[in-house]
Each structure stands twice: as C-alpha cells, then as structure tokens.
C-alpha atoms as a PDB file:
ATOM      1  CA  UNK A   1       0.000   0.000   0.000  1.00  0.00           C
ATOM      2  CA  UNK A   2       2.872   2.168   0.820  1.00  0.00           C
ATOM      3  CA  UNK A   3       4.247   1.561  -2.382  1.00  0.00           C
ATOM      4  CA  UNK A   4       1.196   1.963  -4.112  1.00  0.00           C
ATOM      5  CA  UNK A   5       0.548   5.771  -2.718  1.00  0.00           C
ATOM      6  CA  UNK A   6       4.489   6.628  -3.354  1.00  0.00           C
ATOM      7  CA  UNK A   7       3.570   5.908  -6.817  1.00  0.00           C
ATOM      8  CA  UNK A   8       0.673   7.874  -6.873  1.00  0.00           C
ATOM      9  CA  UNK A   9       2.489  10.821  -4.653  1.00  0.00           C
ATOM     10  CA  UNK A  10       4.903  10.843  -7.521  1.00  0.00           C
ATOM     11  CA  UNK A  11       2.433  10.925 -10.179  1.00  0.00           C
ATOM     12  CA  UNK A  12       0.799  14.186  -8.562  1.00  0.00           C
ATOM     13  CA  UNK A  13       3.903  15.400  -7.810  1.00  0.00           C
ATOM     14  CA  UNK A  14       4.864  15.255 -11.383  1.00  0.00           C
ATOM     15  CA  UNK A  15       2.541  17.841 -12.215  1.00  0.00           C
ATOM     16  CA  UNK A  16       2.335  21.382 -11.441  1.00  0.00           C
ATOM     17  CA  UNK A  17      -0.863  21.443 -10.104  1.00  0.00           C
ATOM     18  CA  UNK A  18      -0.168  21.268  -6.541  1.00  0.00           C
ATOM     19  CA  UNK A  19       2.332  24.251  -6.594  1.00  0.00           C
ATOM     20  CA  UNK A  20      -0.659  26.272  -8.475  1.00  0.00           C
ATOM     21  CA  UNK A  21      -1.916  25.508  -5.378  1.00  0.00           C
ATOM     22  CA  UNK A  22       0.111  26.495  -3.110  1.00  0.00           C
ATOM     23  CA  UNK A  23       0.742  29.493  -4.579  1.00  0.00           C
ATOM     24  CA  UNK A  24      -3.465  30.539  -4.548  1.00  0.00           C
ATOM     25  CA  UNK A  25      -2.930  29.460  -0.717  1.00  0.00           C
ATOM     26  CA  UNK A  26       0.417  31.467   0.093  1.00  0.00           C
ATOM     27  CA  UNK A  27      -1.931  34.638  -1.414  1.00  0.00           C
ATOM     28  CA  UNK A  28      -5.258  33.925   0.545  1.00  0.00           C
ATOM     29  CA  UNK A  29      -2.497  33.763   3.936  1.00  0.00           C
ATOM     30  CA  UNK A  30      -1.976  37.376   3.287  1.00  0.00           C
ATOM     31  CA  UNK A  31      -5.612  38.493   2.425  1.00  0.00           C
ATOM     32  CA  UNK A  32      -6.005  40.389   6.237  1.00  0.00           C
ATOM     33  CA  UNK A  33      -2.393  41.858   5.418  1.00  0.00           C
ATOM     34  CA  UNK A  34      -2.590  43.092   1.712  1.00  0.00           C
ATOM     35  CA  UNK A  35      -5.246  44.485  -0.427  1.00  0.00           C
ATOM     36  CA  UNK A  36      -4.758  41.454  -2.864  1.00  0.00           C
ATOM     37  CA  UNK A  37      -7.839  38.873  -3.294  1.00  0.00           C
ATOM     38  CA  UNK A  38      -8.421  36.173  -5.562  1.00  0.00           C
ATOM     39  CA  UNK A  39     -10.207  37.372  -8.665  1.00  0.00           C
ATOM     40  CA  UNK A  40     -10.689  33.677 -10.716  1.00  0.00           C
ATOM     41  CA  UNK A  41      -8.123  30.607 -10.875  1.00  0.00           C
ATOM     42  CA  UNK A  42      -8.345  28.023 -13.856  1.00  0.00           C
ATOM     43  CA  UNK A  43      -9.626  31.151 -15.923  1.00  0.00           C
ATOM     44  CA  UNK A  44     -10.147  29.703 -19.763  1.00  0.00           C
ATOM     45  CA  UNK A  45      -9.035  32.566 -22.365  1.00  0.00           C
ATOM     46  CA  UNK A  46      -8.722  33.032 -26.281  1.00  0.00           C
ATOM     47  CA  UNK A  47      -7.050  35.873 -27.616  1.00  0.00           C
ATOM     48  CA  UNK A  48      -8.318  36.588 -31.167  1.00  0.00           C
ATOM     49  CA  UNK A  49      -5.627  38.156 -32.572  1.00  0.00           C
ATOM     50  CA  UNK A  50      -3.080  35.142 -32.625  1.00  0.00           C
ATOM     51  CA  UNK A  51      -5.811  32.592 -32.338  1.00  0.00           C
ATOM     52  CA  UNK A  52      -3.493  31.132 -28.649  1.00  0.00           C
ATOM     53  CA  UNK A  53      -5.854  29.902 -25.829  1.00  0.00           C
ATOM     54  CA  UNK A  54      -5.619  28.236 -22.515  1.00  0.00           C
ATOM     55  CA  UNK A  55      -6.242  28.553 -18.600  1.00  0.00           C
ATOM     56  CA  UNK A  56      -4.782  31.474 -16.690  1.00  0.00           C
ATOM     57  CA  UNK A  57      -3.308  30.005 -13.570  1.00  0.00           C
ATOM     58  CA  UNK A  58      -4.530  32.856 -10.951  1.00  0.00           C
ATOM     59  CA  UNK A  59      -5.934  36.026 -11.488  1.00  0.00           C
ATOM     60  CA  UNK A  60      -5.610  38.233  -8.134  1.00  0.00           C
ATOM     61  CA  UNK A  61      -6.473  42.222  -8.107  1.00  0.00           C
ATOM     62  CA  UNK A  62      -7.796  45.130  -5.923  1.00  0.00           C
ATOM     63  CA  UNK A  63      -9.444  48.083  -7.463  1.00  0.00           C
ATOM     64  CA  UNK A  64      -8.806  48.450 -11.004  1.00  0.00           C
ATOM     65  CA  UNK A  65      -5.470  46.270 -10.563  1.00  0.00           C
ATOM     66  CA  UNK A  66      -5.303  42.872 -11.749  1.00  0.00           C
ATOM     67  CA  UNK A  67      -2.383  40.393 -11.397  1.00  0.00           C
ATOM     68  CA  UNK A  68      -2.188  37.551 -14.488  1.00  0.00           C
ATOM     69  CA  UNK A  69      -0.783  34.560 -13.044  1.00  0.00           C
ATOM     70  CA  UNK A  70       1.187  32.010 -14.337  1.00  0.00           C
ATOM     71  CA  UNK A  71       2.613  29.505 -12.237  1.00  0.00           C
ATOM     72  CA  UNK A  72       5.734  27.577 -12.772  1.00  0.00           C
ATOM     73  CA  UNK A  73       7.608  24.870 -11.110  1.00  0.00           C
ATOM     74  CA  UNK A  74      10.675  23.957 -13.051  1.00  0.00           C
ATOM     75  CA  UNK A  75      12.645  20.799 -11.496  1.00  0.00           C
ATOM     76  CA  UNK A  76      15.994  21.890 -11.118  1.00  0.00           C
ATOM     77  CA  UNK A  77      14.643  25.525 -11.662  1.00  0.00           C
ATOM     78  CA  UNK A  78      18.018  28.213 -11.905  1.00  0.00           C
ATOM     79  CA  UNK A  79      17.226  30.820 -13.867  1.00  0.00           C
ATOM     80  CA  UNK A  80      19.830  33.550 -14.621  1.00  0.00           C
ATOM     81  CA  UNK A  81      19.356  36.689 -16.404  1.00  0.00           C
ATOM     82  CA  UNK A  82      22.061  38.885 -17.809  1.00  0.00           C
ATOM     83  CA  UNK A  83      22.917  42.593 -17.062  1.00  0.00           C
ATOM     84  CA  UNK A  84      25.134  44.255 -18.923  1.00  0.00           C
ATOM     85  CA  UNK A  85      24.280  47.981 -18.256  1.00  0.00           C
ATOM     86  CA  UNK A  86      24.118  49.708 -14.191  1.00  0.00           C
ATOM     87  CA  UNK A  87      20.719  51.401 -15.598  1.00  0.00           C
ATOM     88  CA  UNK A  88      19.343  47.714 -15.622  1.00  0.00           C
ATOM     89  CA  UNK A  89      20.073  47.240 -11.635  1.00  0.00           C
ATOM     90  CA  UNK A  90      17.500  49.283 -10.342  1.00  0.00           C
ATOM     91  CA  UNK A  91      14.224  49.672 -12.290  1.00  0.00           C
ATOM     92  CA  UNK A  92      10.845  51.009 -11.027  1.00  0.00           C
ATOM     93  CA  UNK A  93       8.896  51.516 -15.100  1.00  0.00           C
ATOM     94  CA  UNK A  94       7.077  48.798 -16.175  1.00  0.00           C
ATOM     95  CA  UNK A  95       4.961  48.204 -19.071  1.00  0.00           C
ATOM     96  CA  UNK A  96       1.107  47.719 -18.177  1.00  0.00           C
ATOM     97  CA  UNK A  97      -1.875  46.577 -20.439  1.00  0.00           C
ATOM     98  CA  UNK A  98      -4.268  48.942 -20.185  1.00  0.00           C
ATOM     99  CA  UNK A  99      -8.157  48.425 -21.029  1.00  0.00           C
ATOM    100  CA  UNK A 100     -10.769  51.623 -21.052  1.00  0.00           C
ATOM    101  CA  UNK A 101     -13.934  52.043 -21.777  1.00  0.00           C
ATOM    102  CA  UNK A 102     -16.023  55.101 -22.210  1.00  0.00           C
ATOM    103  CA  UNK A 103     -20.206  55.520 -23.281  1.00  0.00           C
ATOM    104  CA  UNK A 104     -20.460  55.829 -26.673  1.00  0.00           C
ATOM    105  CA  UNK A 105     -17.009  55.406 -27.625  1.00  0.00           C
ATOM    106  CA  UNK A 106     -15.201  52.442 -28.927  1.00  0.00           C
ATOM    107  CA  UNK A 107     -13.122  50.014 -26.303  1.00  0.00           C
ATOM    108  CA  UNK A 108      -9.608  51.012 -25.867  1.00  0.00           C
ATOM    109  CA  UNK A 109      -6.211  48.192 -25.244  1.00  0.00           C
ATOM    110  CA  UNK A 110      -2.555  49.592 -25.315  1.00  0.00           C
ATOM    111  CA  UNK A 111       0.422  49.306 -23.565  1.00  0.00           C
ATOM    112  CA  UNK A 112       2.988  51.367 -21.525  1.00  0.00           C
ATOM    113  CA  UNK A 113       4.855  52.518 -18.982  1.00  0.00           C
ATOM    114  CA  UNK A 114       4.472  53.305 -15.733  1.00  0.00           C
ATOM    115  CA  UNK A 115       5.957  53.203 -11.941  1.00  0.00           C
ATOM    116  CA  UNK A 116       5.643  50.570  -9.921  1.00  0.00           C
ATOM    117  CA  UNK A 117       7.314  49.073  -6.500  1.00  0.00           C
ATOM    118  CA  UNK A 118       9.070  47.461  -5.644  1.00  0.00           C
ATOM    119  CA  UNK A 119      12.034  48.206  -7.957  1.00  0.00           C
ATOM    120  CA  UNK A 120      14.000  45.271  -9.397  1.00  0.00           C
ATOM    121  CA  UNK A 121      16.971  45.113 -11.868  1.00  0.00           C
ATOM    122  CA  UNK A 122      15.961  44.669 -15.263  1.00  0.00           C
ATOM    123  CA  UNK A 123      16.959  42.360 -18.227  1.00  0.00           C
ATOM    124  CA  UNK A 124      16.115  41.051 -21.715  1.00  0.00           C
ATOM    125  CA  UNK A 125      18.018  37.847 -21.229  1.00  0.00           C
ATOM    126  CA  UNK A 126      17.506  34.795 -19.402  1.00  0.00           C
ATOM    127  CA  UNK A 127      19.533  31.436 -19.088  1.00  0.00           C
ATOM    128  CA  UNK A 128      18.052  28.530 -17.860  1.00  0.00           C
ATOM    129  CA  UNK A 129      19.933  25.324 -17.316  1.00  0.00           C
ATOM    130  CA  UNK A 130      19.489  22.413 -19.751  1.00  0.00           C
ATOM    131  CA  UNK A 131      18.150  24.483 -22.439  1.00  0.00           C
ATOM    132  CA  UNK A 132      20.146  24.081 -25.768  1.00  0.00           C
ATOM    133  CA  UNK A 133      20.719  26.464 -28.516  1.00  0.00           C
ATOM    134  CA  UNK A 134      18.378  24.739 -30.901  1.00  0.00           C
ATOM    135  CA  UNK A 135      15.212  24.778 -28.159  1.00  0.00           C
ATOM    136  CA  UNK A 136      13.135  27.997 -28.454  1.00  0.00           C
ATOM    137  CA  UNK A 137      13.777  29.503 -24.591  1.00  0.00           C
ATOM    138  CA  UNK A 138      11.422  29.068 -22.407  1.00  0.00           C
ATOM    139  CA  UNK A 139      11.216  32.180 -20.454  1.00  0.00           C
ATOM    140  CA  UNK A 140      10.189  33.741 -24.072  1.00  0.00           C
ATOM    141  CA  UNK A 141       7.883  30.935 -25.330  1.00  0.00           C
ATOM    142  CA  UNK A 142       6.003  31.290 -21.741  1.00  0.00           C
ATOM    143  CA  UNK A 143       6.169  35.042 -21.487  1.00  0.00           C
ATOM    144  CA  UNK A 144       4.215  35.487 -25.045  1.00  0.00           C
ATOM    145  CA  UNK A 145       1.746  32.905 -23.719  1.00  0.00           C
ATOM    146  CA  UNK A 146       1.073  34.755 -20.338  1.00  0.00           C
ATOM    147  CA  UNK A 147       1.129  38.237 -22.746  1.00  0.00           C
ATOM    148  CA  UNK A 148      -1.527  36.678 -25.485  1.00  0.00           C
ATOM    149  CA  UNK A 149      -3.435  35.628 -22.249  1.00  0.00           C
ATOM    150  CA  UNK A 150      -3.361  39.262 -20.532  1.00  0.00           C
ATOM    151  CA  UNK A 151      -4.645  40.961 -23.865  1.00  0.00           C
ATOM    152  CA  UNK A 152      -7.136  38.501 -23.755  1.00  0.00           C
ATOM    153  CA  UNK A 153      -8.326  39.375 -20.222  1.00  0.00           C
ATOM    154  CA  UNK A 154      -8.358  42.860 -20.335  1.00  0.00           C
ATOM    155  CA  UNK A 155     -10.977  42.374 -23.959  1.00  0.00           C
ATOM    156  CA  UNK A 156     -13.108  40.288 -21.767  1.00  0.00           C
ATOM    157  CA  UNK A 157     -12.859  42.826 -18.133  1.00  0.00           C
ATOM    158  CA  UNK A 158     -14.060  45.665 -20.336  1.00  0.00           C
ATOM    159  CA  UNK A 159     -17.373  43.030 -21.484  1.00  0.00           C
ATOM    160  CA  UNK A 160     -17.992  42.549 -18.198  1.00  0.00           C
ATOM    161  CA  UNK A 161     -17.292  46.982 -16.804  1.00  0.00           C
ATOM    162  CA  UNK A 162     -18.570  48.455 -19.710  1.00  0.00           C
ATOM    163  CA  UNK A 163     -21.161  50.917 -18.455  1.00  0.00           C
ATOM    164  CA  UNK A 164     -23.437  53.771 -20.555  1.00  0.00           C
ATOM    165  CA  UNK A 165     -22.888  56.328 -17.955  1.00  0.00           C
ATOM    166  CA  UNK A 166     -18.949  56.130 -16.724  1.00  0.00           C
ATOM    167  CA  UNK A 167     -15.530  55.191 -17.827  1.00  0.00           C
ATOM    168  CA  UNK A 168     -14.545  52.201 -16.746  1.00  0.00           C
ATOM    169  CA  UNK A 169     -10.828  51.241 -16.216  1.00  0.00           C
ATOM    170  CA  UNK A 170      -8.634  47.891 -15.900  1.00  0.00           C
ATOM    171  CA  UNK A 171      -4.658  47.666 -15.272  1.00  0.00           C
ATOM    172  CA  UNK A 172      -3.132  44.564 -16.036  1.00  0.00           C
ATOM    173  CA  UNK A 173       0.262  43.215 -14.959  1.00  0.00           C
ATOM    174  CA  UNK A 174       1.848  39.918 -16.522  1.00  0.00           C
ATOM    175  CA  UNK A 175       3.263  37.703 -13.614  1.00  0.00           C
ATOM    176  CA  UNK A 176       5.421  34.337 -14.181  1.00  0.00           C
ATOM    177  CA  UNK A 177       5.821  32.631 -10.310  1.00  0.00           C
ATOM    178  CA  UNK A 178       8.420  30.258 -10.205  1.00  0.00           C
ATOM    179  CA  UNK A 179       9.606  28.007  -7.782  1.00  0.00           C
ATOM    180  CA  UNK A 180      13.240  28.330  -9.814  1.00  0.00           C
ATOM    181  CA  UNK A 181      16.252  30.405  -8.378  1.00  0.00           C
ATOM    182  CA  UNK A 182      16.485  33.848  -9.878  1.00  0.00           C
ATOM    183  CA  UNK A 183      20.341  34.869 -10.314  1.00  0.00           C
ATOM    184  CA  UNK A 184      21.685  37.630 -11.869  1.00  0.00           C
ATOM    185  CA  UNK A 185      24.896  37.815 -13.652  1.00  0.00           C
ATOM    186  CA  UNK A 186      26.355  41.275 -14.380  1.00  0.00           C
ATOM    187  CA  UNK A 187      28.536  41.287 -16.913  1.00  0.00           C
ATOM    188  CA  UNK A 188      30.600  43.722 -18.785  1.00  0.00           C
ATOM    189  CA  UNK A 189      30.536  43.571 -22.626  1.00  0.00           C
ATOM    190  CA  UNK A 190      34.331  44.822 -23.569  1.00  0.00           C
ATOM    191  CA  UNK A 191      35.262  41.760 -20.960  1.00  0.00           C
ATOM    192  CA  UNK A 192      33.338  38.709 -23.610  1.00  0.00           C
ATOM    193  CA  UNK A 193      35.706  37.345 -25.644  1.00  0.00           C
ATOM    194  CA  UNK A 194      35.166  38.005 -29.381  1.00  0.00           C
ATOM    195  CA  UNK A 195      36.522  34.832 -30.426  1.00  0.00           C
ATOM    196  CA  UNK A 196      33.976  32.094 -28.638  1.00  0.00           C
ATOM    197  CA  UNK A 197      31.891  34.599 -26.478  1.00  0.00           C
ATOM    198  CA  UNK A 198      32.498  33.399 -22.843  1.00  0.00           C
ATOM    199  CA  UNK A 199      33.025  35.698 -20.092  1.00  0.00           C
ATOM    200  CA  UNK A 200      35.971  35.068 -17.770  1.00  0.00           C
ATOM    201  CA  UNK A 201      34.841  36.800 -14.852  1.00  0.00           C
ATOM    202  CA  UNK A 202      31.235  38.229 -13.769  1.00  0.00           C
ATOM    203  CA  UNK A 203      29.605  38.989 -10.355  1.00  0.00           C
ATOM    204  CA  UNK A 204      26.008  36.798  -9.434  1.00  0.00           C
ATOM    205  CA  UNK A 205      23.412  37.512  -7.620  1.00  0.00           C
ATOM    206  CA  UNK A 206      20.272  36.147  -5.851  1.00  0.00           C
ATOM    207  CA  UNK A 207      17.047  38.085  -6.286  1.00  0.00           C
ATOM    208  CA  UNK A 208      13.766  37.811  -4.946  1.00  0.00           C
ATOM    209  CA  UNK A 209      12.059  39.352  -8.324  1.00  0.00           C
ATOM    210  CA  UNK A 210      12.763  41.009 -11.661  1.00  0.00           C
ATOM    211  CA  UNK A 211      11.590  42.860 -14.839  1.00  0.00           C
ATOM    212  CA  UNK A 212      11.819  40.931 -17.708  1.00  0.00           C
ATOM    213  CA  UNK A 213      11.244  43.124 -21.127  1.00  0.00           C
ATOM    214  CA  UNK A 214      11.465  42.075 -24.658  1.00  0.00           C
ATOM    215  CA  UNK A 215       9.752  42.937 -27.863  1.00  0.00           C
ATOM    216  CA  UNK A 216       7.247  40.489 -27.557  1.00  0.00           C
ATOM    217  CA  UNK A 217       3.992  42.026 -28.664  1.00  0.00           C
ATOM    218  CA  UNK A 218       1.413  39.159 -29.631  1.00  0.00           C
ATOM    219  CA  UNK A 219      -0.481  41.649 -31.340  1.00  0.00           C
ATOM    220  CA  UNK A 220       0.679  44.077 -34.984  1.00  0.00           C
ATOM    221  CA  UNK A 221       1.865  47.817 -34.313  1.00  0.00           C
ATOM    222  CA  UNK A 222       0.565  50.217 -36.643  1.00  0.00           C
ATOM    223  CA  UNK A 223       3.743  50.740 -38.418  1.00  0.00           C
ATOM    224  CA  UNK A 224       2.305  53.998 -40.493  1.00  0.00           C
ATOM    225  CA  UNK A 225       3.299  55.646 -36.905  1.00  0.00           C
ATOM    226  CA  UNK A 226       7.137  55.088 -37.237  1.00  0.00           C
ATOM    227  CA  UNK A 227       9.683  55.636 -39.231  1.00  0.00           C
ATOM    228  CA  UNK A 228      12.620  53.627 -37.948  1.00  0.00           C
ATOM    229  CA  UNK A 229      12.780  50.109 -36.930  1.00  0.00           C
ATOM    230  CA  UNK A 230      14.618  51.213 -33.410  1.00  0.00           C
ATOM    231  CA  UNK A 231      11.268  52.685 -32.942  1.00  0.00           C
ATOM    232  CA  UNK A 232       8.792  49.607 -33.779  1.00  0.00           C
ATOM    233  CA  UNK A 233      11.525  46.972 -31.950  1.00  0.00           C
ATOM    234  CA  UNK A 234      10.806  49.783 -28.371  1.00  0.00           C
ATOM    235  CA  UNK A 235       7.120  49.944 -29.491  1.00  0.00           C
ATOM    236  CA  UNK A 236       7.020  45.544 -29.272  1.00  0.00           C
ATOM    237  CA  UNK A 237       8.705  45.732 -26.129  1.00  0.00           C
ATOM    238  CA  UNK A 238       6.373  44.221 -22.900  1.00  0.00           C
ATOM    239  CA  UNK A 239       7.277  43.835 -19.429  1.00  0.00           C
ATOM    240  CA  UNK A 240       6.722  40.541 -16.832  1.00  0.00           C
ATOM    241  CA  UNK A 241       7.539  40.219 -13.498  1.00  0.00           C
ATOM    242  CA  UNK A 242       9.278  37.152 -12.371  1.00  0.00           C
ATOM    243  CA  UNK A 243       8.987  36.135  -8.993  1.00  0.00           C
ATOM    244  CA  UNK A 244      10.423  33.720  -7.323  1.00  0.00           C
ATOM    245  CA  UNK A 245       7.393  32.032  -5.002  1.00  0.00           C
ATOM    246  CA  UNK A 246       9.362  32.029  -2.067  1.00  0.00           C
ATOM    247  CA  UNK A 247       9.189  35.774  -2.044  1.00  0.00           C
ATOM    248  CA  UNK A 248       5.950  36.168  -3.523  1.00  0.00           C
ATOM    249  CA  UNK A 249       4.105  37.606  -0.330  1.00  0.00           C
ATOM    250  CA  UNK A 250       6.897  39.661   0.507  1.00  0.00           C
ATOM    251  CA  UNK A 251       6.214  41.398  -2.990  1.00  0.00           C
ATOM    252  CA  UNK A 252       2.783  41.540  -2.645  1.00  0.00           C
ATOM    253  CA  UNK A 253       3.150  43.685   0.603  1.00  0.00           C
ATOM    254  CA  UNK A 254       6.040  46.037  -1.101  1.00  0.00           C
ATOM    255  CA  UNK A 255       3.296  46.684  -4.246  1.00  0.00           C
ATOM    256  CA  UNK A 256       2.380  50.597  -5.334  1.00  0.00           C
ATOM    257  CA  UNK A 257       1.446  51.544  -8.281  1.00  0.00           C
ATOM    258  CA  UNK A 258       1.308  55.044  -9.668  1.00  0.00           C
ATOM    259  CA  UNK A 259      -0.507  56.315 -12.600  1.00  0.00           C
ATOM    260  CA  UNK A 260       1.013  59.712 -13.656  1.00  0.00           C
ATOM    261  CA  UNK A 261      -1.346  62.884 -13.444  1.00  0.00           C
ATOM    262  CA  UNK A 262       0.377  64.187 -16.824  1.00  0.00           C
ATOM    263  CA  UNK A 263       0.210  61.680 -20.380  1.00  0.00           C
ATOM    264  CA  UNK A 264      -2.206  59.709 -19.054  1.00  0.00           C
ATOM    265  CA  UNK A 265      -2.026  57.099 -22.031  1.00  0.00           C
ATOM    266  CA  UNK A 266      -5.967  56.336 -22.259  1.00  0.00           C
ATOM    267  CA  UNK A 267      -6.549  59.922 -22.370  1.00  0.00           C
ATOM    268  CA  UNK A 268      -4.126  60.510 -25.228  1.00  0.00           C
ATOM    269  CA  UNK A 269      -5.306  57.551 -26.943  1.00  0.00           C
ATOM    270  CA  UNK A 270      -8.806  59.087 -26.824  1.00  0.00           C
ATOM    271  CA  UNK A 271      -7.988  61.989 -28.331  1.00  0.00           C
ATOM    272  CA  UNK A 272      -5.820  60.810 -31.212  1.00  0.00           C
ATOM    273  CA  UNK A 273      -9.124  58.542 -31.773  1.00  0.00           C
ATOM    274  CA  UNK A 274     -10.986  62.072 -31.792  1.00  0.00           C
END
C-alpha cells in the first residue's frame, strides 16, 4: 500500500498542479495583510488576434489592478538573467496593459509605462539550465503565452465593466511565479571574448524578483506611426515580473502603483481617436 501511494504521490507530484496551489494558498495567507484577493483561478481565455488559448493560472487584483498569473515549477529551476548595463540594476517603469472604456465610444487596449514598486533590476536575457541552442527559450515561449493571455483578459474585463454612464478602467500586470532560483549575472561587454563569447569573470546575484522586457507584442503595431525600426523593436517591447514564489508575499506587501497625473495614455489615446 505504501508503495502503491508513493507511486501515486509521484504521479501528482509530477505535475504542477499542486504548486498552483500552493501558490493561490500562500496569497489567501496574506488576504487580512494586503489588499490582494483572488479574482478567478483556472480562468479559460482566447485571444483573437493570434488565435493562442488556454487557462490562466490565478488572477488576483484590488481596485482596477489585476495580477495575471502564471505559475511555474521547473525541477531543477536556476534561472539567470544577464545585465550588462548599471541602468538595468534598479528599475521602477514597467509596461502595463491597459483596457478603457467610455459611453459611446469604442473600447480602448494599449500598452505602456508606468511606476511601480518594488524596484528590481531589469533584463532582456535569461539562461536557464538544460536548455540548448536549438530549443526555443522558455522564459520567451512562456512570457508570449502569459502576454496573449493578458490581452485577452483585459478584452473580456471591459465586457464585463462596460457601463453607458462612466468610464470604466482595468490595469493589467503579466506575472510568471516560479519556484526556480532567480540569479543575476552582471557582466561587462568589452570583458566577452570576441573569439567564442564566454566571459571570464562576472559577479552573481540572488534576487527575490525582476523585470523581464522584450519585444514580444502578440499583437501588430501600426507601423504607419514610425519611421525607424529602433522605434517599432521599443514599441514591441512588454514587461513581466518574475517572482520567485518564495518571495511572492513579501512582494505583494512592497506593491504601489502610480498612474502619472500628466500623459495619461488612455486619455491621449482618446484623443488621437478624436
């Protein structure tokens, strides 16, 4: 019998099911502490722009802030992301998804940036261990699918808040939890060699969370608004926050957000739309 229910421990365990879990628990623990609650779990999406669909792990929010979930529990889990400039060490901007609606006026998605704590260093590249150079990277191929899944949300929040009297308002922040260690190496580029790009010496680092931000828009740019491809590549770029789950309350706690009085993007949008 013993043997029987290691079996079956290991078959559960093989899963990532029960870290989802624990993660929805480790929230709810912190629900008399925090603002944060527990919005949906299990949440089915489609996003009809690149046709991806699936189950958003945990949605969490408070007032117009919502929190898209993904949960991940790597076996082995090291993740290391490269730094290569001191502006990358300490980073408060982040890029949001933003959905408004107003009466009479057509629904409104975009991205961009804004403040939020707690500040983390910032990178565009991430190592993990046993990935080789012909497998598509994972933190990539997940963070689209967590992006695609946001964009979806936010279409189907403004369904649900759309109002004929008021303007209605959603912020949405992509989140990968992982039970992986997050290292960061910082690394100077004049000290790779040219000649089979290893680096000789670098300095690592454990951190509880960090930005990561790549052009990886799911959905087309209107490319009549630029005229240089520097400018379409920064106009792709979206943000996650990875968190390792060990430190996932202690982030929670440490969270303000802070929408600027001036350039308020859905206001802008509106009147370009006008």
């Amino acid at each position: 019998m013993v043997g029987k229910n290691n079996k079956l421990k290991e078959l559960v365990n093989s899963s990532g099911f029960p870290f989802q879990l624990a993660v929805e628990n480790e929230i709810k623990s912190i629900s008399s502490q925090t603002p944060w609650s527990i919005i949906a779990r299990e949440h089915p999406w489609r996003n009809i722009n690149d046709k991806d669909e699936g189950f958003i792990d945990l949605v969490i929010g408070y007032g117009a802030v919502r929190l898209v979930l993904e949960c991940k529990r790597p076996r082995g889990g090291l993740w290391v992301f490269l730094i290569s400039d001191k502006r990358q060490e300490s980073v408060k901007k982040f890029r949001v998804c933003w959905a408004h609606c107003k009466p009479n006026r057509s629904d409104l998605v975009g991205w961009n940036d804004f403040d939020i704590l707690p500040m983390s260093p910032e990178s565009e590249f991430c190592v993990i261990r046993g990935k080789g150079e012909n497998t598509k990277p994972l933190l990539e191929r997940l963070g689209r699918y967590v992006l695609s899944s946001t964009e979806a949300l936010a279409v189907e929040e403004l369904n649900l808040i759309r109002s004929p009297q008021i303007d209605h308002l959603r912020l949405l922040v992509p989140v990968i939890v992982t039970s992986a260690e997050l290292k960061v190496c910082k690394l100077s580029p004049e000290e790779i060699s040219i000649s089979n790009g290893t680096i000789t010496d670098s300095e690592f680092k454990t951190v509880p969370w960090i930005r990561f931000r790549k052009s990886l828009a799911v959905s087309e740019v209107e490319y009549s608004m630029f005229n240089e491809l520097s400018e379409i590549t920064e106009k792709k770029e979206r943000s996650l926050f990875v968190i390792n789950s060990s430190n996932l309350s202690n982030f929670l706690k440490k969270w303000d957000f802070h929408t600027p009085s001036y350039s308020i993007p859905w206001d802008l949008a509106r009147q370009i739309e006008e």
